[in-house]
PDB file of N, CA and C in Angstrom:
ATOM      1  N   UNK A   1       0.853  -1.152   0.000  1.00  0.00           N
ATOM      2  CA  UNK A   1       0.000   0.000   0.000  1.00  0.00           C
ATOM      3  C   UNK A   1       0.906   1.224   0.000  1.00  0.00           C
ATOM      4  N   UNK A   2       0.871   2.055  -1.019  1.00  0.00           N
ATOM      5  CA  UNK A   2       1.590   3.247  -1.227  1.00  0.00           C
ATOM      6  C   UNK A   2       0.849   4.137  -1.064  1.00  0.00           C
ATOM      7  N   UNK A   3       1.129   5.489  -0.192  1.00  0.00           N
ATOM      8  CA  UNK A   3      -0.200   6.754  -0.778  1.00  0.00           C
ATOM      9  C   UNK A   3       0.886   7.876  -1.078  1.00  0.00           C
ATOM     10  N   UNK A   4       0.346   8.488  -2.656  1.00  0.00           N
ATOM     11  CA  UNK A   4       1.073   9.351  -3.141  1.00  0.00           C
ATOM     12  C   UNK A   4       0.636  10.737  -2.871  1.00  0.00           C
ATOM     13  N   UNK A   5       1.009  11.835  -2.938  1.00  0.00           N
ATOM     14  CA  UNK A   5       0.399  12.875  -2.620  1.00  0.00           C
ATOM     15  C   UNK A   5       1.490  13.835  -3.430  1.00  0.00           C
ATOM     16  N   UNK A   6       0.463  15.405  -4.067  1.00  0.00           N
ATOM     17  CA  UNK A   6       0.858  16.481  -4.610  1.00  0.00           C
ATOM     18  C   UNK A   6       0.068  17.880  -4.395  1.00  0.00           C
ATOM     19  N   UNK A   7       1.256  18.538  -4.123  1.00  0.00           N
ATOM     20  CA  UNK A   7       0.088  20.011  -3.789  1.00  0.00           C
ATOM     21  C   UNK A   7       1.088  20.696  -2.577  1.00  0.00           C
ATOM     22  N   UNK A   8       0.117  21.887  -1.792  1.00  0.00           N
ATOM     23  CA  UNK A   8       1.285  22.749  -0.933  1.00  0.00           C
ATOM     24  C   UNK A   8       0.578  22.178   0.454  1.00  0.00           C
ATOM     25  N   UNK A   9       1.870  22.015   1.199  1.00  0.00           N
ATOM     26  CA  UNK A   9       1.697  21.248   1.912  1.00  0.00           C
ATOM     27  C   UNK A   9       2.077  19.324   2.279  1.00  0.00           C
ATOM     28  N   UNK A  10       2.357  19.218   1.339  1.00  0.00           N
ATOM     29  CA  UNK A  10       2.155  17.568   1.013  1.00  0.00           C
ATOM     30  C   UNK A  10       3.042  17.227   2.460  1.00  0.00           C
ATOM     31  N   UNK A  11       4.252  17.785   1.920  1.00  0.00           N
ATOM     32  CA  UNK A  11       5.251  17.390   3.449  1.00  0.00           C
ATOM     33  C   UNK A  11       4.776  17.367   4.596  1.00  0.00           C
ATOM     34  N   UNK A  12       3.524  17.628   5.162  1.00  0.00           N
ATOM     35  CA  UNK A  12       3.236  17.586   6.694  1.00  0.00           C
ATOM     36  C   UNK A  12       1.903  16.775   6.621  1.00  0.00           C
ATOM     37  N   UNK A  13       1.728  16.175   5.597  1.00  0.00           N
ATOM     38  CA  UNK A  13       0.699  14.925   5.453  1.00  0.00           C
ATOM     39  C   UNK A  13       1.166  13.677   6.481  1.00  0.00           C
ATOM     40  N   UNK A  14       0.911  13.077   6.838  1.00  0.00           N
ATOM     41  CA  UNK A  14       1.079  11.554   7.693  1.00  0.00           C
ATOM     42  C   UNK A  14       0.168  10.819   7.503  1.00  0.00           C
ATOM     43  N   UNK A  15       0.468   9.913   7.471  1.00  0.00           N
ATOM     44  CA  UNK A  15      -0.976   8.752   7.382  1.00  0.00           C
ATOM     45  C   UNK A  15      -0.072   6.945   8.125  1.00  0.00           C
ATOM     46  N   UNK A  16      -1.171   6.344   8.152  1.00  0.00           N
ATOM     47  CA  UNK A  16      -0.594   4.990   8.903  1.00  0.00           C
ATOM     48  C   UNK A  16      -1.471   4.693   9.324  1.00  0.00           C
ATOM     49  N   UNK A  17      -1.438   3.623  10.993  1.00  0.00           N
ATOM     50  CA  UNK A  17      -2.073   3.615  12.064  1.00  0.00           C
ATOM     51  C   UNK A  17      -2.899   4.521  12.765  1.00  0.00           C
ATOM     52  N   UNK A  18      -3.791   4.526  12.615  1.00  0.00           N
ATOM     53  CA  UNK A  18      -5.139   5.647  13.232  1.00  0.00           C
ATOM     54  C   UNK A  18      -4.721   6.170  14.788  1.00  0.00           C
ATOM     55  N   UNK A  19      -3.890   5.137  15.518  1.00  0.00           N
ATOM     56  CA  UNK A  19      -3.087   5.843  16.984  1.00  0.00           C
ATOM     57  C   UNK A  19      -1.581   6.580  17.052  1.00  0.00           C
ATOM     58  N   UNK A  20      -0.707   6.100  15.426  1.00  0.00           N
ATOM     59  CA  UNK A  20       0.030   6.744  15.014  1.00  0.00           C
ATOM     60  C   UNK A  20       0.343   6.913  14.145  1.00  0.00           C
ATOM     61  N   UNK A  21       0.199   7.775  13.198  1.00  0.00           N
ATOM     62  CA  UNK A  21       0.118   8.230  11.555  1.00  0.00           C
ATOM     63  C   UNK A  21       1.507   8.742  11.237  1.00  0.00           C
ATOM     64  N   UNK A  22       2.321   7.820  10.833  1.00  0.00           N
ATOM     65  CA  UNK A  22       4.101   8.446  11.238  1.00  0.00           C
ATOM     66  C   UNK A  22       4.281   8.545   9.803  1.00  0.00           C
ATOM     67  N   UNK A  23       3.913   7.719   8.447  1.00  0.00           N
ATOM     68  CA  UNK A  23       4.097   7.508   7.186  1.00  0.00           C
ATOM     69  C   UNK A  23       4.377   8.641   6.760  1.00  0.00           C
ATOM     70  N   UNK A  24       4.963   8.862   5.959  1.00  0.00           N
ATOM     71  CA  UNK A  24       4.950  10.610   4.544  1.00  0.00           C
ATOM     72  C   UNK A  24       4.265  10.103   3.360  1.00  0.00           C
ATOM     73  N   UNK A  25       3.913  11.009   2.614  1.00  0.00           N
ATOM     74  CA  UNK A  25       3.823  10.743   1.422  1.00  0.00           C
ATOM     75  C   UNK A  25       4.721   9.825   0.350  1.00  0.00           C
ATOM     76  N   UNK A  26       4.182   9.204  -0.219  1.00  0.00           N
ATOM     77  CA  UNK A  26       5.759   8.576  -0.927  1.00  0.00           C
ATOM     78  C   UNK A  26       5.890   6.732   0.177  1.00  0.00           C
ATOM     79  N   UNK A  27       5.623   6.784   1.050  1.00  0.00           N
ATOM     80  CA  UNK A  27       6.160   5.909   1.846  1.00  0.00           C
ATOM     81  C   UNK A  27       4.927   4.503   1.301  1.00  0.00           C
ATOM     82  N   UNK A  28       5.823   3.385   1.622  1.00  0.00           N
ATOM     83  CA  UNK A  28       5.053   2.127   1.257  1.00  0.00           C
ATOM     84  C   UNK A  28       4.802   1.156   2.941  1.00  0.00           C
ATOM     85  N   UNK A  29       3.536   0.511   2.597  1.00  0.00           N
ATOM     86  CA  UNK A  29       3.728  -0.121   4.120  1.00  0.00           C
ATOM     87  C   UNK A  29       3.623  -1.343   3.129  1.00  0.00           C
ATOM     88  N   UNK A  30       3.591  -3.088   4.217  1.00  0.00           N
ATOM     89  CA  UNK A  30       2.708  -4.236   3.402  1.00  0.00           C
ATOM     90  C   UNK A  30       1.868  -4.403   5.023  1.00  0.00           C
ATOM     91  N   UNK A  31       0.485  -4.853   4.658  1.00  0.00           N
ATOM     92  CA  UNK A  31       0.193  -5.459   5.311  1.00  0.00           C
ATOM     93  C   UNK A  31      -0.753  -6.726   5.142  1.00  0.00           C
ATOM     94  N   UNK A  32      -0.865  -7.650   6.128  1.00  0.00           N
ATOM     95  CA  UNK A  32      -1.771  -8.546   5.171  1.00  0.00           C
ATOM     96  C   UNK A  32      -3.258  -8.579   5.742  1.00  0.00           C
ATOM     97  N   UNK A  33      -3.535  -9.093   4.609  1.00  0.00           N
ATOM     98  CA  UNK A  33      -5.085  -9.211   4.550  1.00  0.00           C
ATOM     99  C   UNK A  33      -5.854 -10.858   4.684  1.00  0.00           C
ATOM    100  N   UNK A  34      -6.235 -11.167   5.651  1.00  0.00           N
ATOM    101  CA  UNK A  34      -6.600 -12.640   6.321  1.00  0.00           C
ATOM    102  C   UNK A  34      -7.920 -12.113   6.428  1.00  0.00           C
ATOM    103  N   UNK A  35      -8.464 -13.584   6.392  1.00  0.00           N
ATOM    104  CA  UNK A  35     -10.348 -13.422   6.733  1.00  0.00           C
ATOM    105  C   UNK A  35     -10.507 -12.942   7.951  1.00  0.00           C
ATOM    106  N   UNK A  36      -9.347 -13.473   8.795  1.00  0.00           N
ATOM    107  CA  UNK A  36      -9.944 -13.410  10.099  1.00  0.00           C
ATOM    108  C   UNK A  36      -9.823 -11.745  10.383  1.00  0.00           C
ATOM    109  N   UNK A  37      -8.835 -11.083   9.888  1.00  0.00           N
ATOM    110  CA  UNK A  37      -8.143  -9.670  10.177  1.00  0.00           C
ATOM    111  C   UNK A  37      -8.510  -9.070   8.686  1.00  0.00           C
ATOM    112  N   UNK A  38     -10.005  -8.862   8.418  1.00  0.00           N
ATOM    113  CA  UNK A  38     -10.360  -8.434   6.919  1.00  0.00           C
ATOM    114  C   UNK A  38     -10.479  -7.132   6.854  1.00  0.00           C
ATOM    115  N   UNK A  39     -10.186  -6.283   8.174  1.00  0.00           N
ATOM    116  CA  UNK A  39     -10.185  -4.795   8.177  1.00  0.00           C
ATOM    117  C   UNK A  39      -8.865  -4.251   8.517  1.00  0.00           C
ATOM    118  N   UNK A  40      -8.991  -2.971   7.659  1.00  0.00           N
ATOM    119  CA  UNK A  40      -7.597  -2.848   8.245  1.00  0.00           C
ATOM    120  C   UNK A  40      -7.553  -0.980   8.222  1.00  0.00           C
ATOM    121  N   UNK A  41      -7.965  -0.737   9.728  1.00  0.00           N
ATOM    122  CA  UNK A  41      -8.226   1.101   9.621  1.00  0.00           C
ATOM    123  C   UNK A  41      -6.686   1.563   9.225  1.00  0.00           C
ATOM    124  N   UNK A  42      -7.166   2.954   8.778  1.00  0.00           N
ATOM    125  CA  UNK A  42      -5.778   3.597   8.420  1.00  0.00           C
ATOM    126  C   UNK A  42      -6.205   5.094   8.232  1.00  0.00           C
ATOM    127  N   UNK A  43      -5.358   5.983   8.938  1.00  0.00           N
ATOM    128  CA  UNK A  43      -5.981   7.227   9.049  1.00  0.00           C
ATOM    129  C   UNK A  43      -4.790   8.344   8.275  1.00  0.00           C
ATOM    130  N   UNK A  44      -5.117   9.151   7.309  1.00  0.00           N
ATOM    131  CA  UNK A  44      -4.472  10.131   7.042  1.00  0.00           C
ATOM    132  C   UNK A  44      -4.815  11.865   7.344  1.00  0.00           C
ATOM    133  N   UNK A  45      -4.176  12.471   8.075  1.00  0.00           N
ATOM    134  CA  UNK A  45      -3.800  13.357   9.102  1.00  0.00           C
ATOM    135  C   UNK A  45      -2.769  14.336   8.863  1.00  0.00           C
ATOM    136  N   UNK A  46      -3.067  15.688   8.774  1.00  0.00           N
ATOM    137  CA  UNK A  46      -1.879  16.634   8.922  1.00  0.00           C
ATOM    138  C   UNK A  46      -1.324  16.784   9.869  1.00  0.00           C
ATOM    139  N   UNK A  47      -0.294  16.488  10.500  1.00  0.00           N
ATOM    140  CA  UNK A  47       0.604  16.802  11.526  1.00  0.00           C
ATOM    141  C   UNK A  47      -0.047  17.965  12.731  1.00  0.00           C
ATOM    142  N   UNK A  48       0.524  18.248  13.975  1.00  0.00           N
ATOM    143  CA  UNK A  48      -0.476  19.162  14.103  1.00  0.00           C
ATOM    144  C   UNK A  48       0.602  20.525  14.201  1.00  0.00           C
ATOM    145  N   UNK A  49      -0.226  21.745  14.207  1.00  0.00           N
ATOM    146  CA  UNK A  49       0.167  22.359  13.769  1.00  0.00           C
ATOM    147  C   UNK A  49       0.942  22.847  12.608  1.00  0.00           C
ATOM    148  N   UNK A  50       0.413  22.225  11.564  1.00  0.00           N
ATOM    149  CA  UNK A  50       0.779  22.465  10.148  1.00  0.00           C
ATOM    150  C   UNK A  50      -0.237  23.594   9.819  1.00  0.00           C
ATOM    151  N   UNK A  51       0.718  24.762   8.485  1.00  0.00           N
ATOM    152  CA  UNK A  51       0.286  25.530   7.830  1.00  0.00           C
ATOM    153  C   UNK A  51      -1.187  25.398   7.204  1.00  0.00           C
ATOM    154  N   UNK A  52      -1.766  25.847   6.559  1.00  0.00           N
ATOM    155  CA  UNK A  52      -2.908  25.988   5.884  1.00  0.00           C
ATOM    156  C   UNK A  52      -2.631  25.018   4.750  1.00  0.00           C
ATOM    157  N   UNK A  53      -2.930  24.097   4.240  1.00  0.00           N
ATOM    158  CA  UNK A  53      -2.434  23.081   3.056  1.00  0.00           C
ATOM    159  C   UNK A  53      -3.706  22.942   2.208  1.00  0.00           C
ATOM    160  N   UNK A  54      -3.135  22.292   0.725  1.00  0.00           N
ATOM    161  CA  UNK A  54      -4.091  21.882   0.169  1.00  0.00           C
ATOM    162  C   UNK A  54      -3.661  20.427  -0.498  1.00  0.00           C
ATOM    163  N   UNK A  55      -3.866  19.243  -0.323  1.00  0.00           N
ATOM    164  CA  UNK A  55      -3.085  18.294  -0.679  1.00  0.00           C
ATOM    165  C   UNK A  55      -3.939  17.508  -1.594  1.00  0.00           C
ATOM    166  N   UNK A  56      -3.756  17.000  -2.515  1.00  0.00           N
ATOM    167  CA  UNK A  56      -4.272  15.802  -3.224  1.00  0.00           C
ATOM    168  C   UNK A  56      -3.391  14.224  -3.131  1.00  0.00           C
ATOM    169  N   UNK A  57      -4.518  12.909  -2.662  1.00  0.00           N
ATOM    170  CA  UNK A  57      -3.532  12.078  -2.472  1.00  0.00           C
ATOM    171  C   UNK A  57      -4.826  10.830  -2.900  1.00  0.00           C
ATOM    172  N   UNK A  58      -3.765   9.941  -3.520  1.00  0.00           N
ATOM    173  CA  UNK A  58      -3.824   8.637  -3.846  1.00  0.00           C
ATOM    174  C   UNK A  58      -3.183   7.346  -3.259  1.00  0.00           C
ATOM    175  N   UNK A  59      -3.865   7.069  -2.431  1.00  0.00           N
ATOM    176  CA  UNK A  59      -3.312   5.661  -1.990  1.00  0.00           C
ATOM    177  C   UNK A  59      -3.918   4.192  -2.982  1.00  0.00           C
ATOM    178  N   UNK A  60      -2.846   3.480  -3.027  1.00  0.00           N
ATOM    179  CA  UNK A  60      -2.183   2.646  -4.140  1.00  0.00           C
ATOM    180  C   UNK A  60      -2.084   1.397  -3.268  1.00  0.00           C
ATOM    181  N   UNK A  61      -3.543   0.392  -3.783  1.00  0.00           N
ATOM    182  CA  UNK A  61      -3.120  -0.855  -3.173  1.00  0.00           C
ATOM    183  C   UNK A  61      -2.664  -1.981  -3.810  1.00  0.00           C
ATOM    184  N   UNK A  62      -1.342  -2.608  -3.991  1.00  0.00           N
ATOM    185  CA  UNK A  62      -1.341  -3.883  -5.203  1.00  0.00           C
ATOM    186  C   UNK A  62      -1.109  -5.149  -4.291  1.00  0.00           C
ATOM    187  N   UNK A  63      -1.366  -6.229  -4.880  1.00  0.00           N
ATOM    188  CA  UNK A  63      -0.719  -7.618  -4.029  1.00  0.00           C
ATOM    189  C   UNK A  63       0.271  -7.812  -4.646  1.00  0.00           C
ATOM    190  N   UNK A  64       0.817  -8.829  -3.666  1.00  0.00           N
ATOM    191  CA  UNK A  64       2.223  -9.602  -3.867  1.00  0.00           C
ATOM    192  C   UNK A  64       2.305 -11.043  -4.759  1.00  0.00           C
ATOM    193  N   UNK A  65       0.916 -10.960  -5.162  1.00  0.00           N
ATOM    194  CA  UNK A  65       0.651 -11.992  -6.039  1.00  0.00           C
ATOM    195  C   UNK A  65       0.609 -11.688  -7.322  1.00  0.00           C
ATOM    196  N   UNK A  66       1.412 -12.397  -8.734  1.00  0.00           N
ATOM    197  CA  UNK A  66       1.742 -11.924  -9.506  1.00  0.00           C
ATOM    198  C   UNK A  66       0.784 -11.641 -10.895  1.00  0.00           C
ATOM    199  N   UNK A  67      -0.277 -12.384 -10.474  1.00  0.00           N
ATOM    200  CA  UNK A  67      -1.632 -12.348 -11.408  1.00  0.00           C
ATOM    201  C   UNK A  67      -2.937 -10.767 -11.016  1.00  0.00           C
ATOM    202  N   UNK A  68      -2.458 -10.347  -9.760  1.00  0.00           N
ATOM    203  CA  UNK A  68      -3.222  -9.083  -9.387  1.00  0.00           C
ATOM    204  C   UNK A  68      -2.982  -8.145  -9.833  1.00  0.00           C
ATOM    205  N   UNK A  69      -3.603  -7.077  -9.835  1.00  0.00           N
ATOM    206  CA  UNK A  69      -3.540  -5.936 -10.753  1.00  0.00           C
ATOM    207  C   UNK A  69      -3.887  -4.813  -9.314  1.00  0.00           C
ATOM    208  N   UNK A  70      -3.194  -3.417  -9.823  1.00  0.00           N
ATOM    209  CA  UNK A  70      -3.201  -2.270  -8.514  1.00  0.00           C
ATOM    210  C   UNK A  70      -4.284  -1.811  -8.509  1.00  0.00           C
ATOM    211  N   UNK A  71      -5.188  -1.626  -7.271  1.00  0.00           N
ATOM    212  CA  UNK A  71      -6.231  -1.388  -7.189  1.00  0.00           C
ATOM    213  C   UNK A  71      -6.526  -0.130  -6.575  1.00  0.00           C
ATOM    214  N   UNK A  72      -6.731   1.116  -6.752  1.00  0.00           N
ATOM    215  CA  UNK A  72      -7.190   2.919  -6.608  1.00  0.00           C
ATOM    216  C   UNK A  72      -8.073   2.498  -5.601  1.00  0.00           C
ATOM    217  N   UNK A  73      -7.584   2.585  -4.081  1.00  0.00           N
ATOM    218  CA  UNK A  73      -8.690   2.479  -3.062  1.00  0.00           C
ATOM    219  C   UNK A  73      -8.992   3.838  -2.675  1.00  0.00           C
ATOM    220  N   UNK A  74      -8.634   5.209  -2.829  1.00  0.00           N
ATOM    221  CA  UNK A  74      -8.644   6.421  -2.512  1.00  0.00           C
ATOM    222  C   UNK A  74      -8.399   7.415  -3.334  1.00  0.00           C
ATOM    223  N   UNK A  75      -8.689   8.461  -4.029  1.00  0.00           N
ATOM    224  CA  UNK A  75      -8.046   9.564  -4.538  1.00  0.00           C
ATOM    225  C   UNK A  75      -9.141  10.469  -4.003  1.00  0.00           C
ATOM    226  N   UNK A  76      -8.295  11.398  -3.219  1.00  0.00           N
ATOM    227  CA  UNK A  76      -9.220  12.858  -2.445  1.00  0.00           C
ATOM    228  C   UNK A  76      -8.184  13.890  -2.403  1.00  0.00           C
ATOM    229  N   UNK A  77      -9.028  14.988  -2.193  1.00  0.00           N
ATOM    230  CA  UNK A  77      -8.244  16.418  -2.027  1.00  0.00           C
ATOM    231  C   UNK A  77      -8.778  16.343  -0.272  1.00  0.00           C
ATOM    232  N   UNK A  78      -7.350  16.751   0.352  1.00  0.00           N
ATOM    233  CA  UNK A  78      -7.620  17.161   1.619  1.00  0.00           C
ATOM    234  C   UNK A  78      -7.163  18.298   2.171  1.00  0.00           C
ATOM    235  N   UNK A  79      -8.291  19.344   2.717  1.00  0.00           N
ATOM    236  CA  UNK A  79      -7.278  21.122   2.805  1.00  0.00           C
ATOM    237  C   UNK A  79      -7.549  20.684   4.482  1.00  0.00           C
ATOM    238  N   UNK A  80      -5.808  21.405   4.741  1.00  0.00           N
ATOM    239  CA  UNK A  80      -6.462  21.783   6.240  1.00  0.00           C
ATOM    240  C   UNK A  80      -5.812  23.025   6.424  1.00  0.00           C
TER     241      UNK A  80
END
């Protein structure tokens, strides 16, 4: 899972873990996906106290399996 991001501001974007959103833009996690563990929250967050921003971002999900294809789970504009 990659989330890409462009715009002013992008640098004080974070995203990850909904208790700690440490990721940047640009950054890749893996995680897996089991029946039993079929959710998987993930929160993206401006730092706090960041400037006035306007960011556009795409997070990018592909598998590790070689017959899957990348799947667009997100594209939003987020101002804060």
């Amino acid at each position: 899972m990659t989330l890409n991001c462009t715009g002013i501001g992008a640098e004080h974007l974070r995203w990850g873990s909904p208790y700690e959103p440490v990721l940047r833009c640009g950054d890749s996690v893996e995680l897996p996906f089991l029946y039993e563990i079929s959710q998987q929250p993930l929160s993206i967050v401006f730092e706090p106290n960041s400037p006035q921003s306007y960011v556009e971002y795409m997070l990018t999900v592909t598998s590790n399996s070689a017959s899957a294809a990348p799947m667009l789970i997100a594209n939003r504009d987020a101002a804060g």
